[in-house]
Protein backbone atom coordinates (compact mmCIF):
# COMPACT_ATOMS: atom_id res chain seq x y z
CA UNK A 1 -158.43 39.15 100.41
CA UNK A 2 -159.12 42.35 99.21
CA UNK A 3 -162.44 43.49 98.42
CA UNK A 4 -163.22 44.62 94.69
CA UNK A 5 -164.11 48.54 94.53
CA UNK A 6 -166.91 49.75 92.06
CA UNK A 7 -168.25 52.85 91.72
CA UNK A 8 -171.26 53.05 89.92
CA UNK A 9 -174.22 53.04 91.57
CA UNK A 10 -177.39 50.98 91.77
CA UNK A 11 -179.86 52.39 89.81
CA UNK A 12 -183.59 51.30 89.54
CA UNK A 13 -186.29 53.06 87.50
CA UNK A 14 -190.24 51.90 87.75
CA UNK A 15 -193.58 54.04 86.33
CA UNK A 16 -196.28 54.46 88.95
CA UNK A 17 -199.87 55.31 87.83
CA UNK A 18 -200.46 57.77 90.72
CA UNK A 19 -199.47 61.31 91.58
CA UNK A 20 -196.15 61.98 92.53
CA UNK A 21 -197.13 63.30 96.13
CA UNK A 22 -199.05 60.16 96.72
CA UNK A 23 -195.58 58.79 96.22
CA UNK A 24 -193.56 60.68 98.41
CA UNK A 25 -196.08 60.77 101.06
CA UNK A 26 -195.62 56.83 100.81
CA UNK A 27 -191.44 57.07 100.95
CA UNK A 28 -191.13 59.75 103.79
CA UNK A 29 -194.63 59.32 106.03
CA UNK A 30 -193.42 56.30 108.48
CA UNK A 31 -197.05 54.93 109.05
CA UNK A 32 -197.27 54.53 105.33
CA UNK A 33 -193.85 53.54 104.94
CA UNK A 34 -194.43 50.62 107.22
CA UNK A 35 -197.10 49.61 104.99
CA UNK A 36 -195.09 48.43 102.16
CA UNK A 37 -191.48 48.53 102.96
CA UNK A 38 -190.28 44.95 103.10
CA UNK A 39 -189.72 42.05 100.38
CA UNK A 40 -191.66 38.66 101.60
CA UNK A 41 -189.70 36.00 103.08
CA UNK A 42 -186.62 38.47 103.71
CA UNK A 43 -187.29 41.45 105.38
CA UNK A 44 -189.77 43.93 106.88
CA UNK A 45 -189.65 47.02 108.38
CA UNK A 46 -191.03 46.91 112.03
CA UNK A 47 -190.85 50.72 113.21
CA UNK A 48 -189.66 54.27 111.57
CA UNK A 49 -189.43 57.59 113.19
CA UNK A 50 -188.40 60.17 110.68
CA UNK A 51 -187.64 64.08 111.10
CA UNK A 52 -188.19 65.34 107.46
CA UNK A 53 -186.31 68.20 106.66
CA UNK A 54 -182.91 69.10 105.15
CA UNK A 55 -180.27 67.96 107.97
CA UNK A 56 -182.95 66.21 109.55
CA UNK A 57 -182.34 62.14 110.77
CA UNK A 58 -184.47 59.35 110.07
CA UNK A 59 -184.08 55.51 111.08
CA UNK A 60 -185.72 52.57 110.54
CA UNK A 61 -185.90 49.21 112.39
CA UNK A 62 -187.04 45.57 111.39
CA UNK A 63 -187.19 41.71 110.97
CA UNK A 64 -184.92 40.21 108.12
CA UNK A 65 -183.79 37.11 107.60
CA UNK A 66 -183.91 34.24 110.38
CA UNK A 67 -185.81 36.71 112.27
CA UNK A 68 -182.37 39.10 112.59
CA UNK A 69 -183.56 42.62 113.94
CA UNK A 70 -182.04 45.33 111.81
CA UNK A 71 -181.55 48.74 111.79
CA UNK A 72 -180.56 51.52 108.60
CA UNK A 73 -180.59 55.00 109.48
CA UNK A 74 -179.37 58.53 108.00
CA UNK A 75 -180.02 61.69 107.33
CA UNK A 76 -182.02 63.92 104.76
CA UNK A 77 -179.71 65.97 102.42
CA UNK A 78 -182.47 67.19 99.73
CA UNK A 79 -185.97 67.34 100.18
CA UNK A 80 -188.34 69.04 97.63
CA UNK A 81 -191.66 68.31 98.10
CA UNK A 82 -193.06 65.56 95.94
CA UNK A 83 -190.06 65.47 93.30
CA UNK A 84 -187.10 64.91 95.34
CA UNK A 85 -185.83 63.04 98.61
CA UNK A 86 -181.96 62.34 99.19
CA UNK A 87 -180.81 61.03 101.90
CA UNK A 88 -178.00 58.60 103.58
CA UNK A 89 -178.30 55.50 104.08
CA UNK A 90 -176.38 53.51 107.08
CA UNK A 91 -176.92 49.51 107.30
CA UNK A 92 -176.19 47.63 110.73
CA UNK A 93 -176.30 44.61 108.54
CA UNK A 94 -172.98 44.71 106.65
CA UNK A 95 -169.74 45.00 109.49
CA UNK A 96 -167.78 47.12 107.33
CA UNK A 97 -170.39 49.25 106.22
CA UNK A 98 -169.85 52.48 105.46
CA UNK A 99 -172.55 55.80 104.78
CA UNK A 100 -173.80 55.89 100.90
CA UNK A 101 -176.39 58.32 99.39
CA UNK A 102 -180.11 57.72 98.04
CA UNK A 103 -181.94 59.66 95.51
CA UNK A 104 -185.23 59.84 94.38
CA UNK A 105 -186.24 61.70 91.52
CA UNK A 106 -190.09 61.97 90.99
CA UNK A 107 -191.17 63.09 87.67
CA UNK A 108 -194.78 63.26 87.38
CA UNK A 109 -196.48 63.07 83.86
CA UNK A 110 -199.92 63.13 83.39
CA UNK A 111 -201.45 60.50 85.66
CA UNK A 112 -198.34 58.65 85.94
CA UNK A 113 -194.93 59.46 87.67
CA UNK A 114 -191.87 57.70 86.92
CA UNK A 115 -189.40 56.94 90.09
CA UNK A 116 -186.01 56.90 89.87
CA UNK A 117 -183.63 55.78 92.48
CA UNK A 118 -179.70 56.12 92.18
CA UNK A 119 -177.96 54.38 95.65
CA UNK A 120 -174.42 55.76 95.14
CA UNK A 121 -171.38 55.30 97.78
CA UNK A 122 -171.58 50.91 97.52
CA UNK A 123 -167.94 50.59 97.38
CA UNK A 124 -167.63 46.58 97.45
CA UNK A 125 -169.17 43.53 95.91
CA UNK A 126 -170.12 42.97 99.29
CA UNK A 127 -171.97 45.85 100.06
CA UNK A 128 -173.69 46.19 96.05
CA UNK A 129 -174.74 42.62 96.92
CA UNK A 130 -176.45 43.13 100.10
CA UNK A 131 -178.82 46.18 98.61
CA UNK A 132 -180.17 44.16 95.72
CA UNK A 133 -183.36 44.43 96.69
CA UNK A 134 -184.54 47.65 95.50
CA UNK A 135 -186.51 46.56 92.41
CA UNK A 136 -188.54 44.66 94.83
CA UNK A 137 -189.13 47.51 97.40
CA UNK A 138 -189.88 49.65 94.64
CA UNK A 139 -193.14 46.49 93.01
CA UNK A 140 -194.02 47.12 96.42
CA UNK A 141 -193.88 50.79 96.69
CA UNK A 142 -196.15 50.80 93.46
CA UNK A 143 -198.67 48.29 94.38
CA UNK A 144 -199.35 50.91 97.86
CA UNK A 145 -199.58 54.05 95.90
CA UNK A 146 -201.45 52.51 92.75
CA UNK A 147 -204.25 51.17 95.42
C-alpha cells in the first residue's frame, strides 16, 4: 500500500494578549518551554537543551502515550528575535519519518500578538496525522504567556 502524498502544510493561527518576546522567550527558553509544552493525557515534554542560533541544534525529550519516551529534534534555520523562529523538526515517533520545517511568525499589535505556525515537509497521511496536535500546544502556549 502506498502512502497518499500531500503537500500543503499544517497551518495553525491563535491571538495571544501578551508581547511578542514574552512569546518567543516561551517557544525557544527550554525551562519555560517545559512549562507548557505537552497536551494532557498524551504527551509531555520531559527535558530540552537548545543552542539558539542560526545552524544551531535543539532537541527535546518526553512521555507520550502509554508512557512511550520520545524524542523530536532539529535545527534552527531563522531566528529573529521575537518575530521569527524556523526550525526542523525530526520525530522518533513515526518509522518512516522524514525532516519537515516549522515556522513561526510573531506579529505583535498593540497588546496582542498573533502566532502563526506553518509545519511544511508532512508528506503522508501518516505523518499529517501524527502532528495534529498543534492547536492544542499552541491553547497551551497562550494560557503560559497570557499568565
Amino acid at each position: 500500500m502506498n502512502p497518499t502524498v500531500t503537500g500543503d502544510p499544517i497551518v495553525q493561527e491563535i491571538t495571544i494578549t501578551a508581547p511578542a518576546q514574552r512569546i518567543f522567550e516561551a517557544l525557544t527558553n527550554p525551562e519555560q518551554l517545559m512549562q507548557w509544552w505537552g497536551v494532557e493525557g498524551r504527551f509531555h515534554a520531559t527535558q530540552m537543551k537548545s543552542d539558539l542560533r542560526v545552524g544551531g541544534q535543539w532537541i527535546m525529550r518526553g512521555i507520550g502515550m502509554n508512557g512511550k519516551p520520545f524524542t523530536v529534534r532539529g535545527q534552527y534555520r531563522e531566528v529573529i528575535r521575537p518575530r521569527l523562529l524556523v526550525f526542523t523538526w525530526l520525530p522518533d515517533w513515526q518509522d518512516d519519518a522524514s525532516e519537515t520545517l516549522v515556522r513561526i511568525d510573531l506579529d505583535e499589535t498593540g497588546d496582542v500578538t498573533t502566532v502563526r505556525l506553518a509545519h511544511s515537509g508532512l508528506t503522508t497521511d501518516a505523518s499529517r496525522a501524527s502532528h495534529q496536535g498543534w492547536p492544542q500546544l499552541l491553547a497551551r502556549l497562550r494560557a503560559h504567556a497570557e499568565r
